[in-house]
N, C-alpha and C. Protein backbone atom coordinates (compact mmCIF):
# COMPACT_ATOMS: atom_id res chain seq x y z
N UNK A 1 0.34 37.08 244.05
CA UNK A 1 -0.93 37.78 243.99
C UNK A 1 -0.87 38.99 244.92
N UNK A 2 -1.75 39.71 244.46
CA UNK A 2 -1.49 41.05 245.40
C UNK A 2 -2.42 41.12 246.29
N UNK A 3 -2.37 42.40 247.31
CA UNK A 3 -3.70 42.29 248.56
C UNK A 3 -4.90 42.66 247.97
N UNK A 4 -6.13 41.91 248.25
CA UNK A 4 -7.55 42.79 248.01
C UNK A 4 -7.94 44.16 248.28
N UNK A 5 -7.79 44.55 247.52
CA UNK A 5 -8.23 46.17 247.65
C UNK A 5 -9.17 46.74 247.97
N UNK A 6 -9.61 47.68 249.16
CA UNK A 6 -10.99 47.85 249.68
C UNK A 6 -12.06 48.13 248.37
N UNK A 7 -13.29 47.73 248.19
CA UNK A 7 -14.02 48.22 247.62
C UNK A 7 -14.98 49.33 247.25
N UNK A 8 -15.06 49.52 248.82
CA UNK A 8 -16.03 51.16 248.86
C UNK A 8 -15.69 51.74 250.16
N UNK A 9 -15.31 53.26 250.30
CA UNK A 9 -14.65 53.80 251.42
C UNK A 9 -15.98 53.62 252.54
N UNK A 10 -15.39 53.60 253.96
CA UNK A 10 -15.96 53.43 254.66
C UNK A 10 -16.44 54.99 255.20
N UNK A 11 -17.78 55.47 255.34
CA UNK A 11 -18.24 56.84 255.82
C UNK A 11 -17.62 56.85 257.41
N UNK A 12 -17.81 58.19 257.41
CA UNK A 12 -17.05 58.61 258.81
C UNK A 12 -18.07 57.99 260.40
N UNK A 13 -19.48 57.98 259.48
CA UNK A 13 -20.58 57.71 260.85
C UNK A 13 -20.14 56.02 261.18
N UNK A 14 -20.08 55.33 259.83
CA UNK A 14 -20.03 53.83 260.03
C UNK A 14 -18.64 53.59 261.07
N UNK A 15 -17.92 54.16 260.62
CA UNK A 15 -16.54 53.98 261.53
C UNK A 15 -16.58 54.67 262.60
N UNK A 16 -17.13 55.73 263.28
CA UNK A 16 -17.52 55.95 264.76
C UNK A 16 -18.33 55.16 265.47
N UNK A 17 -19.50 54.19 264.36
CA UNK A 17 -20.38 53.69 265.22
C UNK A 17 -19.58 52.40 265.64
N UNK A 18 -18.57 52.06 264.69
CA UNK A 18 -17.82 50.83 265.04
C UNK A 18 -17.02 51.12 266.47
N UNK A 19 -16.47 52.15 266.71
CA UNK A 19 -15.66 52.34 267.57
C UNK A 19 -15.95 53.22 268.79
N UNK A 20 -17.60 52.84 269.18
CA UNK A 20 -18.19 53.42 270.51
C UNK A 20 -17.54 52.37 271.50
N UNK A 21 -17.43 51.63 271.25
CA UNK A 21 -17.03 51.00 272.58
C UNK A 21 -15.52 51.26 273.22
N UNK A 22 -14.84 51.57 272.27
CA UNK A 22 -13.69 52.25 272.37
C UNK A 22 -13.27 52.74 273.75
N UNK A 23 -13.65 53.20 274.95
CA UNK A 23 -13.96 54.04 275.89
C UNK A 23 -13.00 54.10 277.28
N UNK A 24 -12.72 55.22 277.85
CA UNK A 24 -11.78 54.68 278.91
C UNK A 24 -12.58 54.25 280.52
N UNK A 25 -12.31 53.63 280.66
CA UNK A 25 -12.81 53.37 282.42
C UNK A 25 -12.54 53.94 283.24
N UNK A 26 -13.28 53.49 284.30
CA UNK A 26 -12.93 54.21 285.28
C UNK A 26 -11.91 52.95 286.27
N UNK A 27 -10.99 53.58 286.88
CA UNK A 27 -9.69 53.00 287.47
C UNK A 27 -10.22 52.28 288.34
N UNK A 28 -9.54 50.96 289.24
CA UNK A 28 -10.20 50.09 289.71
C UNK A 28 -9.48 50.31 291.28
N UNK A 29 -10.39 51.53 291.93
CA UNK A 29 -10.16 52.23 293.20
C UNK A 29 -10.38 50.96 294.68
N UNK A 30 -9.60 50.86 295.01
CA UNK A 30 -10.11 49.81 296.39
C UNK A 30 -9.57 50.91 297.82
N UNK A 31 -10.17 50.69 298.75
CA UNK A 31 -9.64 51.42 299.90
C UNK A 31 -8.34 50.67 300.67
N UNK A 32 -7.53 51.21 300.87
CA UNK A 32 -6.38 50.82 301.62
C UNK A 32 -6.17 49.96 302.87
N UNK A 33 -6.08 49.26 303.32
CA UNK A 33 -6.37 48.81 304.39
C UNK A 33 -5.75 48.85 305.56
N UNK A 34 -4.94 50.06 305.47
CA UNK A 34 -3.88 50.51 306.71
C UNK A 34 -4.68 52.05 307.22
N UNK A 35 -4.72 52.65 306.16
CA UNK A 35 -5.26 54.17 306.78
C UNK A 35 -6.62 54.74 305.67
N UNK A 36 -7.20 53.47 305.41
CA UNK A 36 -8.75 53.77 304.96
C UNK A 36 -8.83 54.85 303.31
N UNK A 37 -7.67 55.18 303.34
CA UNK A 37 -7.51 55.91 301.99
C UNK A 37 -8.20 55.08 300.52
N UNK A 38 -8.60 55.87 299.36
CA UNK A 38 -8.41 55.33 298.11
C UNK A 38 -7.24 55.40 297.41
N UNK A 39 -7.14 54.52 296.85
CA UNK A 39 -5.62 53.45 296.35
C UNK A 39 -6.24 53.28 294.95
N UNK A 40 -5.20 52.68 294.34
CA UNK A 40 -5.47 52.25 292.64
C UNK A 40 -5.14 50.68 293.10
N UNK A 41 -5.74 50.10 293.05
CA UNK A 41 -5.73 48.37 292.97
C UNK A 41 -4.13 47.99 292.61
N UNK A 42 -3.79 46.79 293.44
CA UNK A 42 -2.38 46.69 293.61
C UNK A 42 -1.30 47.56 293.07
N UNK A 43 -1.77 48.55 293.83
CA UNK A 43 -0.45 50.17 293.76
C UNK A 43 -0.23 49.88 295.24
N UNK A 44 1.14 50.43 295.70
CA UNK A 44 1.51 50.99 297.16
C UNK A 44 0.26 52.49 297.28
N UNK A 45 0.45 52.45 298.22
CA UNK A 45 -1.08 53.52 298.94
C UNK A 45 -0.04 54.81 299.06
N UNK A 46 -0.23 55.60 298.46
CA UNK A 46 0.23 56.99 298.10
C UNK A 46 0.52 57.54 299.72
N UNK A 47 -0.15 57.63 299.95
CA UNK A 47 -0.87 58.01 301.68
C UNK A 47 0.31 57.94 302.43
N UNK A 48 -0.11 56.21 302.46
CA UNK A 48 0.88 55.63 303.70
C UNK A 48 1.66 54.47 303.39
N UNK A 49 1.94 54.23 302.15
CA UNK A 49 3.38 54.03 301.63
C UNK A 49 3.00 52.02 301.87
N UNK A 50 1.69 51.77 302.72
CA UNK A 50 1.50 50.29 302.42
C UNK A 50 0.95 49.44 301.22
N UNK A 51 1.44 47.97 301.10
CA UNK A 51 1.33 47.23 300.23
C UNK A 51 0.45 46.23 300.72
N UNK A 52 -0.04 45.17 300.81
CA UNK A 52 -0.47 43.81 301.25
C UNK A 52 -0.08 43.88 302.75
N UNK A 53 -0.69 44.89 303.47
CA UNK A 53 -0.14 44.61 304.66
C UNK A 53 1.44 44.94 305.15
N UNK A 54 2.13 45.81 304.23
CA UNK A 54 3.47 45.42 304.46
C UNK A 54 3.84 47.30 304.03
N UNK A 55 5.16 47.28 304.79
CA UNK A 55 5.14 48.97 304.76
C UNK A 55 6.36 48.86 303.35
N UNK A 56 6.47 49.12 302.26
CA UNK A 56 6.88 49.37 301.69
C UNK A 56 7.70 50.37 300.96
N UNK A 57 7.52 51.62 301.38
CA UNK A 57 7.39 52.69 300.97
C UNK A 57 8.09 54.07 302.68
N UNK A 58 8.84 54.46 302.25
CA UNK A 58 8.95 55.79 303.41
C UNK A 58 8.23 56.92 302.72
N UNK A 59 7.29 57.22 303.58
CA UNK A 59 6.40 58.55 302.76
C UNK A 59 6.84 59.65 303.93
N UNK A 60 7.57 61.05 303.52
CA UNK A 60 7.99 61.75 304.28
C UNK A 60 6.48 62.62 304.78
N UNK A 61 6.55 62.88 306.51
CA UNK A 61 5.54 63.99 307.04
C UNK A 61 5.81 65.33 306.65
N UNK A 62 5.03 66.11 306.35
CA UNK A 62 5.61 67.99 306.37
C UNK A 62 5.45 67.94 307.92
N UNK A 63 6.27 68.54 308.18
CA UNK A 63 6.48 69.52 309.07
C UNK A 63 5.59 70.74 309.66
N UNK A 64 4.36 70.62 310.41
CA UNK A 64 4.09 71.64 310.59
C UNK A 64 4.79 72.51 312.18
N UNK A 65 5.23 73.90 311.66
CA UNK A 65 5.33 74.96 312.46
C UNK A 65 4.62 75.71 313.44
């Protein structure tokens, strides 16, 4: 037997209204707990290179002149 074949095309409004929820979030920001920075939830801390308490990361200083 073959597949059921749609019966009536679906309009463009019905299929946007289906797919409002669709949506992106917003990222799940926690503050760092070494140098108070915002972080992305279990990421190493851009900043200062910590994890769970733990230095993970060598983040080089610039140099100021």
């Amino acid at each position: 037997m073959g597949a059921i074949a749609q019966q009536r095309r679906v309009s463009k409004t019905r299929k946007l209204k289906r797919r409002t929820h669709y949506k992106l979030d917003m990222p799940g920001m926690v503050v760092c707990s070494n140098c108070g920075e915002y972080k992305l939830a279990h990421r190493v801390c851009p900043v200062c290179g910590y994890y769970n308490g733990r230095q993970v990361k060598e983040i080089k200083q610039k140099e100021e002149e």
